[in-house]
Protein backbone atom coordinates (compact mmCIF):
# COMPACT_ATOMS: atom_id res chain seq x y z
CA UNK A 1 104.39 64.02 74.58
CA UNK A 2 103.71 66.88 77.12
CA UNK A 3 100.01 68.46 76.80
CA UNK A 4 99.88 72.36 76.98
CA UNK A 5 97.21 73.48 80.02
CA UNK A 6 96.61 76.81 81.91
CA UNK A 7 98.33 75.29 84.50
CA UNK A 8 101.66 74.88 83.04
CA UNK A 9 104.65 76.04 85.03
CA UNK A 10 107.04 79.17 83.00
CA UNK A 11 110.81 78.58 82.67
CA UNK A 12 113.35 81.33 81.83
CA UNK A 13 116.61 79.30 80.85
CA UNK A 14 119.14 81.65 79.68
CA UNK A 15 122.25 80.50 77.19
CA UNK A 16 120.09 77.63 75.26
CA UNK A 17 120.58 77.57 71.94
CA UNK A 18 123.14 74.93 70.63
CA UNK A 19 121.37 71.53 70.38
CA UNK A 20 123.95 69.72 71.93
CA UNK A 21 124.35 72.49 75.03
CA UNK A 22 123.30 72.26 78.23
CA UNK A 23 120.49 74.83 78.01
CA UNK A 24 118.59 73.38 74.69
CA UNK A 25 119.02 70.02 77.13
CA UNK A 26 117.21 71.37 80.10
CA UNK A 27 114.34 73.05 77.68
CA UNK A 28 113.29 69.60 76.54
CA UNK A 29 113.51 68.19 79.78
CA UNK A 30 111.43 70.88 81.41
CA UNK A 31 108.87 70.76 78.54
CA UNK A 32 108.42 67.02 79.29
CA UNK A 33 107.23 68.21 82.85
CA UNK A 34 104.35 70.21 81.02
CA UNK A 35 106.48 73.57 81.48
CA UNK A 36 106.11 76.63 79.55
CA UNK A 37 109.75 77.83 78.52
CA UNK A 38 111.47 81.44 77.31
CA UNK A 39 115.05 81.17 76.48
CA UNK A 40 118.24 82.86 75.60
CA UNK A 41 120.80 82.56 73.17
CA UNK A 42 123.71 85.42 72.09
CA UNK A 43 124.38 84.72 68.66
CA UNK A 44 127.63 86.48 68.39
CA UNK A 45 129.42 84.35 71.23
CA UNK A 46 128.22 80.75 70.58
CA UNK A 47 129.55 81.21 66.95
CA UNK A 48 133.01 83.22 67.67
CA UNK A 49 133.40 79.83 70.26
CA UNK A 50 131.48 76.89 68.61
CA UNK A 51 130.92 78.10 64.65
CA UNK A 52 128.20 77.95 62.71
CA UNK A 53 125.66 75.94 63.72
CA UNK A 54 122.59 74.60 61.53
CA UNK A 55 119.35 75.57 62.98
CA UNK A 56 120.08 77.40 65.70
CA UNK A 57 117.27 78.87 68.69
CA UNK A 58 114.89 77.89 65.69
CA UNK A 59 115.29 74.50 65.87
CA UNK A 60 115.33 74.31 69.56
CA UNK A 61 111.83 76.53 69.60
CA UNK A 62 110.71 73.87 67.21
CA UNK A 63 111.50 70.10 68.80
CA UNK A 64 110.34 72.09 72.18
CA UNK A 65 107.29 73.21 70.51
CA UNK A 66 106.89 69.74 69.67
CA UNK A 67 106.82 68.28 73.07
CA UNK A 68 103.78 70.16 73.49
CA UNK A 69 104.41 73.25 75.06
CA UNK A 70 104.90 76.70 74.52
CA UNK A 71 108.11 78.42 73.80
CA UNK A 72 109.60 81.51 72.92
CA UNK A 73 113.00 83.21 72.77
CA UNK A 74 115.14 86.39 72.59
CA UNK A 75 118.22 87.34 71.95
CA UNK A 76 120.07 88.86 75.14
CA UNK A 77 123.53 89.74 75.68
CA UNK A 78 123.70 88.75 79.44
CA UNK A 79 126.89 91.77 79.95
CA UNK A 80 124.28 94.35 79.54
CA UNK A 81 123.11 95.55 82.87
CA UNK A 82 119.76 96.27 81.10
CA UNK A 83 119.24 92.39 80.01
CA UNK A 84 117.70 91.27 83.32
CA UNK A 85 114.87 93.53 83.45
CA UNK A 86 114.59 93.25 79.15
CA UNK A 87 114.27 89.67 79.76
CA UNK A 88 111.60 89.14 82.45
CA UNK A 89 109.60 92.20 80.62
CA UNK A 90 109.91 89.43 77.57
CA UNK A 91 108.39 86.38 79.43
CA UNK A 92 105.63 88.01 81.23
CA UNK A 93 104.41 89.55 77.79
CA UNK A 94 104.91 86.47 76.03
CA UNK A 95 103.67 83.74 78.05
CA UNK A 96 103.31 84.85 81.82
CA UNK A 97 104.83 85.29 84.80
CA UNK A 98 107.80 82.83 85.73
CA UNK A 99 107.98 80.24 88.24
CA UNK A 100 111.35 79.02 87.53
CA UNK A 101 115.12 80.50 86.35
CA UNK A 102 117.60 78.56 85.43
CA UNK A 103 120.85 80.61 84.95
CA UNK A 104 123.35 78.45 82.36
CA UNK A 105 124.21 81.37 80.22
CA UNK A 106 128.56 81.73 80.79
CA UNK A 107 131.46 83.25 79.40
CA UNK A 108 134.76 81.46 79.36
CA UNK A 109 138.04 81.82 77.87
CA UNK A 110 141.53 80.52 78.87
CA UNK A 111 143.67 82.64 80.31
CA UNK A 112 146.62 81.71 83.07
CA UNK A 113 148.73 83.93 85.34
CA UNK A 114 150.39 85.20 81.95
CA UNK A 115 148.01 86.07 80.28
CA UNK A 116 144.82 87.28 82.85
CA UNK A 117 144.27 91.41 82.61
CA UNK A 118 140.96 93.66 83.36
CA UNK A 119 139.55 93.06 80.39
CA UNK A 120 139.63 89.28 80.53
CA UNK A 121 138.06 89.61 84.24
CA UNK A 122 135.99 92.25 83.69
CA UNK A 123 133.98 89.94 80.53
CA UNK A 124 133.55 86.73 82.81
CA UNK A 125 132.85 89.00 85.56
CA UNK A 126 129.47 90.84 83.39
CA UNK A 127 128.24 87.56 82.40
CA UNK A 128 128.55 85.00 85.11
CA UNK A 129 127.90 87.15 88.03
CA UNK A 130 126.35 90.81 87.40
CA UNK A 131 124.13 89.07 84.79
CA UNK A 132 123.24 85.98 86.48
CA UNK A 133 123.05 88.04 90.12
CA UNK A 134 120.55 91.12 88.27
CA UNK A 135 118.59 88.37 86.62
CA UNK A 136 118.22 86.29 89.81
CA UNK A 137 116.94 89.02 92.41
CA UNK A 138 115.10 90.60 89.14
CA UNK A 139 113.34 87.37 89.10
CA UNK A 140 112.59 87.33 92.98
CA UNK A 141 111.36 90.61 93.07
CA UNK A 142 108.51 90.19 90.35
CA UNK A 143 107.67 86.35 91.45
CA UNK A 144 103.70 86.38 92.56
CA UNK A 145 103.57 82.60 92.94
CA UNK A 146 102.27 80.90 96.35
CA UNK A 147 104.02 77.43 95.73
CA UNK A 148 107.61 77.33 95.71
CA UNK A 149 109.53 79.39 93.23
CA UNK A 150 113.18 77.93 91.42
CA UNK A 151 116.17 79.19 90.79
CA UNK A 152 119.02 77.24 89.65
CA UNK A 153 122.72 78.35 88.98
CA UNK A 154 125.54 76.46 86.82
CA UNK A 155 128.37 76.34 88.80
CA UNK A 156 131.64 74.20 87.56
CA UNK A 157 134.63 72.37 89.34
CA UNK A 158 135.93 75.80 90.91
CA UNK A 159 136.58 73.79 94.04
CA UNK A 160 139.14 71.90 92.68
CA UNK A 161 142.46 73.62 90.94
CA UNK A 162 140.85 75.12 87.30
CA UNK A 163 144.69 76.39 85.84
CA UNK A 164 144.52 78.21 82.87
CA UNK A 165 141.10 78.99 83.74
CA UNK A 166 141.18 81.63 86.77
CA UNK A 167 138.76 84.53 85.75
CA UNK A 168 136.49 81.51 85.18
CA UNK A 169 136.49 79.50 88.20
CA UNK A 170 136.52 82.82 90.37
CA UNK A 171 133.54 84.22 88.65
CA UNK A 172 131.39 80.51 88.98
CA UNK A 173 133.01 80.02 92.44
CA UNK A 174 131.11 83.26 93.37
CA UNK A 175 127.91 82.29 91.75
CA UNK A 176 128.16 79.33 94.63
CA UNK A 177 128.53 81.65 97.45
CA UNK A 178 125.47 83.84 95.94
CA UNK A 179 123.27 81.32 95.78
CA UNK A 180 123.96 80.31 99.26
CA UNK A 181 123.20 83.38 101.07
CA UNK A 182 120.01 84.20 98.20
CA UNK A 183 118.70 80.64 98.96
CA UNK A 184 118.50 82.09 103.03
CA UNK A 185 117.18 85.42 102.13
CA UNK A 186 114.50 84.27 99.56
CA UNK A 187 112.98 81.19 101.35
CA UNK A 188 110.70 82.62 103.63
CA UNK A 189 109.28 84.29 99.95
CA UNK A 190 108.87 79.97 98.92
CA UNK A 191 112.12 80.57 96.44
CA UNK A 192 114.06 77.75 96.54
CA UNK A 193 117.52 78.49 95.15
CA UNK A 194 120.63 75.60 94.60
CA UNK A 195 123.40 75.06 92.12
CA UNK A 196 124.31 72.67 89.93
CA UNK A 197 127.78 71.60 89.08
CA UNK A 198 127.79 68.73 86.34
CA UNK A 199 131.17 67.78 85.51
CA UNK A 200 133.20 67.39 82.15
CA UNK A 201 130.45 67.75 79.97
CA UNK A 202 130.73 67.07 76.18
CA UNK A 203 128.54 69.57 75.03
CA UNK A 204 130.60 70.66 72.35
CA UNK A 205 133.91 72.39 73.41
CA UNK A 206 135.53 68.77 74.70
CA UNK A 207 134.78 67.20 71.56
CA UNK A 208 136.56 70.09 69.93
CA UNK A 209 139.73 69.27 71.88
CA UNK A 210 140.33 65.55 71.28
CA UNK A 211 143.77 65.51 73.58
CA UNK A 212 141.42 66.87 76.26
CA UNK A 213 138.54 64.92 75.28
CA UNK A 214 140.91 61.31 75.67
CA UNK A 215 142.85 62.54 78.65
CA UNK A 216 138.96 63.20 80.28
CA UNK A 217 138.16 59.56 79.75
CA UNK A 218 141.27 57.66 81.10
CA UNK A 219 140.07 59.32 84.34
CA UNK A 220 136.42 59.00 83.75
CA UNK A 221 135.00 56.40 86.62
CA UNK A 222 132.04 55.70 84.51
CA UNK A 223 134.45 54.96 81.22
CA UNK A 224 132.74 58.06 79.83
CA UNK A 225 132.03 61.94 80.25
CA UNK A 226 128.78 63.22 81.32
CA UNK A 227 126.12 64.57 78.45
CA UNK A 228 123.94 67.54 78.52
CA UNK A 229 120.99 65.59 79.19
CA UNK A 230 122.50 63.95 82.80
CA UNK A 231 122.69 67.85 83.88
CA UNK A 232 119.72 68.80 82.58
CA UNK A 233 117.52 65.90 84.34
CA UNK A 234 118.93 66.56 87.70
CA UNK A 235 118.17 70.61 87.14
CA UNK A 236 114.30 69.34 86.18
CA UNK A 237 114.06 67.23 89.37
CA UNK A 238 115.32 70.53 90.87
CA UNK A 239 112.71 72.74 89.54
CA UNK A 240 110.34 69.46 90.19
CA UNK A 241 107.59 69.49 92.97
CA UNK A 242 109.77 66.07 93.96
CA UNK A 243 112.67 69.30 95.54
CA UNK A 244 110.63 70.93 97.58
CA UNK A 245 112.68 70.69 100.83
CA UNK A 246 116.46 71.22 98.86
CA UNK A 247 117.69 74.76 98.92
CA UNK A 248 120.97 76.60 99.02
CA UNK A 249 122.51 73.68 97.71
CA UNK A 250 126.06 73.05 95.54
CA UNK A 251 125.26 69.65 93.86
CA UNK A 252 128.33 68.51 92.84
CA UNK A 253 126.76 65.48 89.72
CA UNK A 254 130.31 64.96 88.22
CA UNK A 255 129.81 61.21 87.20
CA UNK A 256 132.79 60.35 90.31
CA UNK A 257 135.35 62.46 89.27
C-alpha cells in the first residue's frame, strides 16, 4: 500500500470513472507510485454508451483512497471550451499544483461514409482534440515544477484502416501529430509529452459486442486482448522518473497485432 507524503506527485486523469476503463486503471496504478490523483468522469456519456454502472467515480475515489493517497474528482464535460481552465482551477484548490496529465477522456460513435455529417464530426472533434489540446497547453502554461513535467495522450489504431469509424480515427490521429510538435515546443520547459496507443482493449465496449469480441481473439497473437491495466502500467512508467529521456513519442503497446 502507497503512503501519502508532502512529496507526492499530482495526476489529472480525465475520463476515469468505470472500474473496468482505462482511466480508473491508470488511477490505481499511479496511486501505487505514491501519486496524488484528480479525475474526470461525464456521467451522461458513460451511461448513454455503457449503462448503469454500480458505484461509479465513488467507488473509484474509494479503492484509490485506499492505496493510500489522496483523490478527488469532478464532473467535466470535456466539449466545453471552459472545462480546461474549470479543471486545473479544481486540482490546484484541491490538492495542488499538477505534475502530470493524462488525457484518456474520448468520444466515439460509429459512423461510415453513409452516415458521417457535421454534427457527428463536430462531437469527436470537441472532445478528443479542442478538449484534450485546451487542457494540455492549459496544463503547460500553469506547470511551476523544476523536474520533468508529463503529459500523456490516448491515441488508437488510426494508422491502420478504422472503417466505420472515420470522425474517430481522424480526431485521435490528430491528437498524435499534437503531441509531436507540443513534445518539441514544451521540452526545453522539462514537459515531457508522448502517446499511448494500447490496442483492442476489453474495457467494456468489446465485451458488449461478442461477434467483435471472438473475431478480436482469432487474431490475437497473445490468444487474448489487452486489459486496462497493460495500458495503464505502461502510461505509469511514462509518467515514472524511469521516462525521463522519452518524449514526443507514439507507443504503439497493441499486444502484436
Amino acid at each position: 500500500m502507497s503512503t501519502y507524503t508532502e512529496q507526492n506527485r499530482i495526476a489529472v486523469v480525465t475520463g476515469a470513472s468505470r472500474a473496468s476503463g482505462i482511466g480508473a486503471a491508470v488511477c490505481r496504478a499511479l496511486a501505487e507510485q505514491n501519486t496524488d490523483i484528480l479525475f474526470t468522469y461525464w456521467g451522461r456519456y458513460d451511461q448513454e454508451l455503457y449503462g448503469q454502472e454500480e458505484g461509479g467515480p465513488e467507488e473509484l475515489l474509494k479503492t484509490t483512497r485506499a492505496l493510500g493517497v489522496r483523490c478527488e474528482c469532478i464532473e467535466a464535460d470535456l466539449s466545453v471550451p471552459q472545462s480546461a481552465k474549470q479543471i486545473i482551477d479544481e486540482v490546484e484548490v484541491r490538492l495542488g499544483s499538477p505534475s502530470i496529465l493524462v488525457n484518456n477522456a474520448a468520444y466515439s460513435t460509429r459512423d461510415g461514409f453513409e452516415q458521417l455529417d457535421a454534427r457527428t464530426l463536430d462531437a469527436h472533434y470537441a472532445v478528443n482534440m479542442r478538449g484534450t489540446f485546451l487542457l494540455s497547453v492549459e496544463f503547460a502554461r500553469r506547470y511551476l515544477g523544476t523536474s520533468s513535467g508529463r503529459i500523456i495522450n490516448l491515441v488508437s489504431g488510426e494508422d491502420r484502416p478504422m472503417p466505420g469509424e472515420l470522425a474517430y480515427a481522424a480526431t485521435k490521429g490528430a491528437i498524435a501529430a499534437f503531441t509531436i510538435s507540443l513534445a518539441a515546443e514544451l521540452a526545453p520547459r522539462n514537459i515531457l509529452v508522448n502517446a499511448v496507443d494500447p490496442g483492442p482493449t476489453d474495457s467494456g465496449w468489446i465485451s458488449a459486442d461478442p461477434e467483435l469480441k471472438q473475431a478480436l481473439l482469432e487474431t490475437a497473437p497473445l490468444g487474448r486482448l489487452g486489459q486496462p491495466e497493460d495500458a495503464a502500467r505502461l502510461i505509469a512508467f511514462l509518467a515514472s522518473d524511469a521516462a525521463q529521456w522519452i518524449t514526443g513519442q507514439i507507443i504503439h503497446s497493441r499486444g502484436g497485432f
